[in-house]
N, C-alpha and C. Protein backbone atom coordinates (compact mmCIF):
# COMPACT_ATOMS: atom_id res chain seq x y z
N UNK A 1 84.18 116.98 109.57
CA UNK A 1 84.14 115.82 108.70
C UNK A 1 83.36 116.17 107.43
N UNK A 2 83.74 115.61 106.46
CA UNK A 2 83.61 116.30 105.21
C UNK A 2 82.09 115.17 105.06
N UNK A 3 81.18 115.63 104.18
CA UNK A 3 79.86 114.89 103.55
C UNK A 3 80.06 113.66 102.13
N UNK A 4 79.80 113.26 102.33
CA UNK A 4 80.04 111.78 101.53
C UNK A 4 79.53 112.06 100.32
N UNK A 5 78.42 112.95 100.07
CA UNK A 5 78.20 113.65 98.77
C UNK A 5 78.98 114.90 98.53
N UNK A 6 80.20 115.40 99.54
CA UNK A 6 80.78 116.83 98.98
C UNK A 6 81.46 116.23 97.48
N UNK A 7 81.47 117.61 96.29
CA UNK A 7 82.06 117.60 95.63
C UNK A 7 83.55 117.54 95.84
N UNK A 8 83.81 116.90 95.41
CA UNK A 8 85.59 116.93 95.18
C UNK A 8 86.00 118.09 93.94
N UNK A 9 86.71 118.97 93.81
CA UNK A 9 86.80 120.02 92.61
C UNK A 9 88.68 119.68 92.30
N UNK A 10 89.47 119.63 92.87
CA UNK A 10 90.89 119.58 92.53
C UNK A 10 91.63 118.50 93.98
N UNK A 11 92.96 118.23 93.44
CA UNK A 11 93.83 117.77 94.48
C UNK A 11 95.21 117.73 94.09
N UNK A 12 95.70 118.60 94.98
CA UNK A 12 97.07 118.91 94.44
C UNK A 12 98.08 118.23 95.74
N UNK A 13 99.20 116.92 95.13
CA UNK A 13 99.56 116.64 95.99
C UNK A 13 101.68 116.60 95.77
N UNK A 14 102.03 117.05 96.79
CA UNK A 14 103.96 117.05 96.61
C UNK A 14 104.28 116.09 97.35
N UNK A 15 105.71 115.66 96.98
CA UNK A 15 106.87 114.95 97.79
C UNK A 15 108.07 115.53 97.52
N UNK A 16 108.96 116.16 98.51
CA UNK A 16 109.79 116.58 98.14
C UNK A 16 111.02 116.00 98.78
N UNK A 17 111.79 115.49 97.81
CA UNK A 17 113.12 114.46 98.64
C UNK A 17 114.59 115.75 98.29
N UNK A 18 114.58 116.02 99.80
CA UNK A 18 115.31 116.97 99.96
C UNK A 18 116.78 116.34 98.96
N UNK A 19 117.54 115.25 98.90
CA UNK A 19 118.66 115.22 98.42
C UNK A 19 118.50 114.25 97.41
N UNK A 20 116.94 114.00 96.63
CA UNK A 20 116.74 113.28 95.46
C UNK A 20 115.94 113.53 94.92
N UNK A 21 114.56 113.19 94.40
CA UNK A 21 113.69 113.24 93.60
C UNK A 21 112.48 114.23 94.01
N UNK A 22 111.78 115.36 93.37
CA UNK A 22 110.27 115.44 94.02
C UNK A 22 109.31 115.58 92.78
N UNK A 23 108.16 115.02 93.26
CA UNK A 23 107.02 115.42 92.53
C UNK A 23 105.65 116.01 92.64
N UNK A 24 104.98 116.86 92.17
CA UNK A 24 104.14 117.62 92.23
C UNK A 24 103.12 117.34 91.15
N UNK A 25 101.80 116.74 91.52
CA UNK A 25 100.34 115.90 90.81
C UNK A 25 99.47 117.37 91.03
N UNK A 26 98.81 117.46 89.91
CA UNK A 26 97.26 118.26 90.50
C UNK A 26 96.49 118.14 89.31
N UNK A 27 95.12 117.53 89.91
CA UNK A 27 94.19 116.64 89.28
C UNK A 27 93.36 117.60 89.49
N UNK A 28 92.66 117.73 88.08
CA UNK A 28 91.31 118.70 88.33
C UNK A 28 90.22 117.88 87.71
N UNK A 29 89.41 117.49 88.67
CA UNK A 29 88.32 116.28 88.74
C UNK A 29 87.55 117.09 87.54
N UNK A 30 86.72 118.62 87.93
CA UNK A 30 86.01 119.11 86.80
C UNK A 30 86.11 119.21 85.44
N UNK A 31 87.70 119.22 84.95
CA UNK A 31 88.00 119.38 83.56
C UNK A 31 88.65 118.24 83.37
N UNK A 32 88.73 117.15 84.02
CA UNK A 32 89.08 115.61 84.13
C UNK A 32 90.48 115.56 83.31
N UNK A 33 91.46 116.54 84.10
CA UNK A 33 92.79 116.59 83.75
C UNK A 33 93.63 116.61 84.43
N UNK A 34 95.03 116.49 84.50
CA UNK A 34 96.23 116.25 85.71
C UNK A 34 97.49 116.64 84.84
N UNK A 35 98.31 117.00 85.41
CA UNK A 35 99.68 117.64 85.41
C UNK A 35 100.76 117.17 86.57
N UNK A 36 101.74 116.33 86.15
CA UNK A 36 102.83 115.90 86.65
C UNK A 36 104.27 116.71 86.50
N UNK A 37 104.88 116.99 87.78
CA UNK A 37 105.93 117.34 87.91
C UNK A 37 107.19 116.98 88.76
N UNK A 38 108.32 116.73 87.91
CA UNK A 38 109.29 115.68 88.25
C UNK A 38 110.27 116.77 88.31
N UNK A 39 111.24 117.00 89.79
CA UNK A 39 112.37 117.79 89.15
C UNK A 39 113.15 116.89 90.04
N UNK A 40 114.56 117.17 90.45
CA UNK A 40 116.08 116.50 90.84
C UNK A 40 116.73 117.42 91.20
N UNK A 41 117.06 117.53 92.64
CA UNK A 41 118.19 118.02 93.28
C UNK A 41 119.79 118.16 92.03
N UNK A 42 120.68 119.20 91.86
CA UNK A 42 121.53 118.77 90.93
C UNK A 42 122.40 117.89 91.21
N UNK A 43 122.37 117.63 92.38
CA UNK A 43 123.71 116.23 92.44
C UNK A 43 123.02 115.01 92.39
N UNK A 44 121.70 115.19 92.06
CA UNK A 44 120.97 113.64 91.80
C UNK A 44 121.41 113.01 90.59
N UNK A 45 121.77 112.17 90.14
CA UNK A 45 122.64 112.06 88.31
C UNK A 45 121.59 111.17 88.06
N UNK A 46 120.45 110.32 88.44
CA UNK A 46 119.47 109.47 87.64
C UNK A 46 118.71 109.84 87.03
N UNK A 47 118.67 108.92 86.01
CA UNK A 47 117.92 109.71 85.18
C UNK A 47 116.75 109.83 84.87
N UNK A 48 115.58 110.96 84.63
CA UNK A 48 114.33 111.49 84.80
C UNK A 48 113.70 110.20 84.23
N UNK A 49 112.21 110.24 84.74
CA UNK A 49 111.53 108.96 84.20
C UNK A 49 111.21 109.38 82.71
N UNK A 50 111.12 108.27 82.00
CA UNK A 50 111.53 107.82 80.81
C UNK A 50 110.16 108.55 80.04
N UNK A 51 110.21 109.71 79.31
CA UNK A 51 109.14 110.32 78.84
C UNK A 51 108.41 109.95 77.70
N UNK A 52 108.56 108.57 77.59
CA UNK A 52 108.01 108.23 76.53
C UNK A 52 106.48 108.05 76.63
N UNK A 53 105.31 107.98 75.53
CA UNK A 53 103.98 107.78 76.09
C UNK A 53 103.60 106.62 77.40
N UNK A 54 102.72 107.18 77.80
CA UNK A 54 102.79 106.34 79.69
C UNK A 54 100.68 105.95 79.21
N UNK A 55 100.67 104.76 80.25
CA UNK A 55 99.51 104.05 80.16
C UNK A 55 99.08 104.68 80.87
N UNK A 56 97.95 105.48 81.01
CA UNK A 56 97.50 106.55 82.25
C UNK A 56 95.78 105.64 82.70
N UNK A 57 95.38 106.21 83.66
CA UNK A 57 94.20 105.83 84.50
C UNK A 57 93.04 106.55 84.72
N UNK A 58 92.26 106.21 84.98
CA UNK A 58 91.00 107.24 84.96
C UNK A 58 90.89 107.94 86.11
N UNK A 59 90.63 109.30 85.74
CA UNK A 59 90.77 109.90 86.93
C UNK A 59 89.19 109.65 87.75
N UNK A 60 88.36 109.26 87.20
CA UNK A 60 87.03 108.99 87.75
C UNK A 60 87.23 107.27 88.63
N UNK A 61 88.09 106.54 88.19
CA UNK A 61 88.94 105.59 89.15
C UNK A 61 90.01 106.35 90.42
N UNK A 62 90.50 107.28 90.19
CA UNK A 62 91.25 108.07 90.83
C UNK A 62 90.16 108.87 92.34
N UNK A 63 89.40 109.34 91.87
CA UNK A 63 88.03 109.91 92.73
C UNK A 63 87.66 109.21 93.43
N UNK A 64 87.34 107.66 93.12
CA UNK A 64 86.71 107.01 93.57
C UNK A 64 87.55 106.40 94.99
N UNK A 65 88.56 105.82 94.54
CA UNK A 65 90.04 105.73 95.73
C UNK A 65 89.96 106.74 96.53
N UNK A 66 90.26 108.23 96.35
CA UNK A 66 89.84 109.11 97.37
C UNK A 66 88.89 109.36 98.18
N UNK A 67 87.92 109.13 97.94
CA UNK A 67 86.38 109.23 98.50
C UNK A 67 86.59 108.00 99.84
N UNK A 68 87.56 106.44 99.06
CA UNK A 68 87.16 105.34 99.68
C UNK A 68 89.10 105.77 100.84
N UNK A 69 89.66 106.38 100.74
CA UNK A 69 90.62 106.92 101.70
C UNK A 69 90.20 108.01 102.98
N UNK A 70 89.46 109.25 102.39
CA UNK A 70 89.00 109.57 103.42
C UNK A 70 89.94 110.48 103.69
N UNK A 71 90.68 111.49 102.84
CA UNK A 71 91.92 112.09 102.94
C UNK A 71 91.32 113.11 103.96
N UNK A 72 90.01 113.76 103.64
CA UNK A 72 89.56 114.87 104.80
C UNK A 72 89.66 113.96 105.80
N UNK A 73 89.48 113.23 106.59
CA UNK A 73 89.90 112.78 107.72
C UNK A 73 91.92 112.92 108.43
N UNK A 74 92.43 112.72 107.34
CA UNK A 74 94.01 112.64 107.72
C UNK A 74 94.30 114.05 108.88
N UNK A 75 94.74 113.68 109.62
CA UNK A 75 95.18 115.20 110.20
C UNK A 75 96.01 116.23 109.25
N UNK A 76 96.04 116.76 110.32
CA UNK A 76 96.76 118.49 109.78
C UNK A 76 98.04 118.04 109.24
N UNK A 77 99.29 117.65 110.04
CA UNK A 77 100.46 117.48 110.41
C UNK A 77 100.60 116.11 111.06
N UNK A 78 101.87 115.43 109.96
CA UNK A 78 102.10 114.19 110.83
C UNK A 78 103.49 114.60 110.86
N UNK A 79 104.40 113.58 111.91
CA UNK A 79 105.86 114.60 112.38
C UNK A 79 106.50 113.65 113.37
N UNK A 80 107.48 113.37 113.28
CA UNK A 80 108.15 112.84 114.62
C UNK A 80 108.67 113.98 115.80
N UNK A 81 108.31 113.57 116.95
CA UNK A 81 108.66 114.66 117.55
C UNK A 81 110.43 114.74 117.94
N UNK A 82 111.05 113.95 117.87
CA UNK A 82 112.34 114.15 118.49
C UNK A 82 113.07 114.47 117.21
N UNK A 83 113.95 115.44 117.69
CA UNK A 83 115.11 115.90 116.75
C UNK A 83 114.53 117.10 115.62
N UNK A 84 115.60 117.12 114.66
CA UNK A 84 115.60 118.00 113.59
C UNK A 84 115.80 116.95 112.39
N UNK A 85 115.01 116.95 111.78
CA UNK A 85 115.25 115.89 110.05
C UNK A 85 115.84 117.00 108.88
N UNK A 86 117.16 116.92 108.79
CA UNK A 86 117.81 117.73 107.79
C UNK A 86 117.56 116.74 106.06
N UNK A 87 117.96 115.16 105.88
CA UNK A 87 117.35 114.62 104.77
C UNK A 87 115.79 113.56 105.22
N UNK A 88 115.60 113.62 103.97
CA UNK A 88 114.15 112.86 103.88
C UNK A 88 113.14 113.26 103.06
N UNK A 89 111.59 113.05 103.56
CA UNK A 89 110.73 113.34 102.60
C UNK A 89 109.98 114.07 103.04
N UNK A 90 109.75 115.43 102.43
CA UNK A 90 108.41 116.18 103.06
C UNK A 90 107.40 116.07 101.73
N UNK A 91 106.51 115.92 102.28
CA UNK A 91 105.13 115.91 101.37
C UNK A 91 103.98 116.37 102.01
N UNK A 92 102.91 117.05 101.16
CA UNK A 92 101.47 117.65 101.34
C UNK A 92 100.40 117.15 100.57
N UNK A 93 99.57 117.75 101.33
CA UNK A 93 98.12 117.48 100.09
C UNK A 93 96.94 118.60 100.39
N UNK A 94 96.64 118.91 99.50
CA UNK A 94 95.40 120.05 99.36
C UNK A 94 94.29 119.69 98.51
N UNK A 95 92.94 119.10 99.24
CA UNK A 95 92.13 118.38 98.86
C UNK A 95 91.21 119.68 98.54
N UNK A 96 90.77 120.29 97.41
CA UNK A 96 89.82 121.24 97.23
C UNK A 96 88.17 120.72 97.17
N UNK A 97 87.20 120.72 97.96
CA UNK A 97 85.67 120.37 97.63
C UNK A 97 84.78 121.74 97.48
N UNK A 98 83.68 121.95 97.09
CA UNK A 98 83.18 122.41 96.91
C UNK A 98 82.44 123.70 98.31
N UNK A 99 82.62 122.63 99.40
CA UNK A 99 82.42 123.22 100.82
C UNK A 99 83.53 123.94 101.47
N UNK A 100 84.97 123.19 101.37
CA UNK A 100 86.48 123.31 101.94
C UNK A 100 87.49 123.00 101.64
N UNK A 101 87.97 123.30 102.24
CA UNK A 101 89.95 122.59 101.78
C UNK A 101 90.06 121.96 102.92
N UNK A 102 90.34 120.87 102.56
CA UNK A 102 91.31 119.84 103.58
C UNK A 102 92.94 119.83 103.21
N UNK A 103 93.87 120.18 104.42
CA UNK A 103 95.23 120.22 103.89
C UNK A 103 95.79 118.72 105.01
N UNK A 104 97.23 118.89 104.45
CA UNK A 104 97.64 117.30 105.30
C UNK A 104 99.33 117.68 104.82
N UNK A 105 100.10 117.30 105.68
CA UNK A 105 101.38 117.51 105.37
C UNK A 105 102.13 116.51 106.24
N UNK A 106 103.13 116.12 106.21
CA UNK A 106 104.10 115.50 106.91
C UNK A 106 106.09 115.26 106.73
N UNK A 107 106.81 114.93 107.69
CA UNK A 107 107.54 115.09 107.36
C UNK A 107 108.07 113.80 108.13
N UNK A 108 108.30 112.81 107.00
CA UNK A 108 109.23 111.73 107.55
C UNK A 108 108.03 110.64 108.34
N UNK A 109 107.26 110.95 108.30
CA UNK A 109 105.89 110.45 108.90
C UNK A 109 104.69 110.17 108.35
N UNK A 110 103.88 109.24 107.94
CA UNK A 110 102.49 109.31 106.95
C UNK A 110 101.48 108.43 107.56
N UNK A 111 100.34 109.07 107.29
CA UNK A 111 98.55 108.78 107.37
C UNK A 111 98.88 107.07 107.10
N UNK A 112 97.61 106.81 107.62
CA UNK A 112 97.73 105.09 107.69
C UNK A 112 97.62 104.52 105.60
N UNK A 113 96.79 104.90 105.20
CA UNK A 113 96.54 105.16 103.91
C UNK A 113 97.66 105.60 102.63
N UNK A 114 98.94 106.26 103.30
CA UNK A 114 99.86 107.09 102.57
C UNK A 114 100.08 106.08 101.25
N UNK A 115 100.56 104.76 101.64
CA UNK A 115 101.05 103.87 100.79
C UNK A 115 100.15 103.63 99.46
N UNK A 116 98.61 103.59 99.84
CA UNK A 116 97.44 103.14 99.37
C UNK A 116 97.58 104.61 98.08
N UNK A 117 98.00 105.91 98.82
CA UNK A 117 97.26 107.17 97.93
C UNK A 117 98.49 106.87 96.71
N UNK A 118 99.89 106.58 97.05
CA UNK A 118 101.03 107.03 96.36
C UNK A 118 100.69 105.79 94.91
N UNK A 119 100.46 104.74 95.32
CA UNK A 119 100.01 104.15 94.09
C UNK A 119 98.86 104.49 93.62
N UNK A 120 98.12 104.95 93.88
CA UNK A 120 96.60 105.24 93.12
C UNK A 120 97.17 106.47 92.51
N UNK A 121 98.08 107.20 93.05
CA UNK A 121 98.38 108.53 92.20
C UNK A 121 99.26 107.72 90.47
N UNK A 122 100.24 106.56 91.10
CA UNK A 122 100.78 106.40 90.13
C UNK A 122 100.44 105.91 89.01
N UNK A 123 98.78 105.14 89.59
CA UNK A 123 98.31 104.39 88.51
C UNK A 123 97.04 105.14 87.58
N UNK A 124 97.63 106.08 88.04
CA UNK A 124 96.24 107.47 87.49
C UNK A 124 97.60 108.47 86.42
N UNK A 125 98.46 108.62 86.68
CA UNK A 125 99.73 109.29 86.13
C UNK A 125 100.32 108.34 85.58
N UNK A 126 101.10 107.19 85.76
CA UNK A 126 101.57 106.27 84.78
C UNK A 126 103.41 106.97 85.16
N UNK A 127 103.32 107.52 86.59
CA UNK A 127 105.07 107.90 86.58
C UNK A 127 104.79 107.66 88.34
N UNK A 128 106.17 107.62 88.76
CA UNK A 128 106.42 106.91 90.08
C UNK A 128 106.01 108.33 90.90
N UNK A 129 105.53 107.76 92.35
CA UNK A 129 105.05 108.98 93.28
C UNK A 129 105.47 108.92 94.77
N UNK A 130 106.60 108.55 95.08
CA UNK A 130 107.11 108.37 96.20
C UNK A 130 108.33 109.01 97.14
């Protein structure tokens, strides 16, 4: 269990929609900057979010949501156990602190919190994260 005073240093988080949309966030708390990445399967035809200037969020609001989520707690792997999932959503997260890495991945399955992180990402980026 991670310390309530660990530094947080980066968080790099994906969704990858095997037959639609994925995106790739990584927030670097120290240089209080972030980088969004949007790509599309080619038979996806919608069209990319609208790149015009976006209302963005503080990432020191962004920190603060994480700290109050508790992502080092999420397990390793969340997963349904029956079958093989050929479409859907796989997504990760790689929480960097100063002590460790906390990682978290899932497929088709999410942390009680998932819903809570995907908007705090969006309202820190100002582009959709799901």
């Amino acid at each position: 269990m991670m310390k309530v005073k660990e530094t947080i240093i980066s968080l790099i988080a994906g969704i990858d929609g095997f037959s639609g949309v994925s995106y790739k966030v990584h927030v670097d708390f120290f240089r209080n900057q972030f980088t969004v990445f949007e790509w599309r399967n080619k038979e996806n035809f919608q069209p990319f979010t609208n790149c015009e200037r976006k209302s963005i969020g503080s990432i020191e609001d962004f920190k603060k949501e994480i700290y109050l989520m508790k992502i080092w707690e999420w397990e390793p792997s969340y997963r349904k156990e029956e079958g093989i999932i050929l479409d859907g959503k796989y997504w990760s997260i790689k929480l960097n602190t100063k002590g460790k890495i906390y990682e978290s991945e899932g497929m088709e399955c999410f942390p009680p919190d998932w819903r809570r992180f995907c908007c705090a990402i969006e309202k820190l980026t100002g582009t959709p994260f799901r």
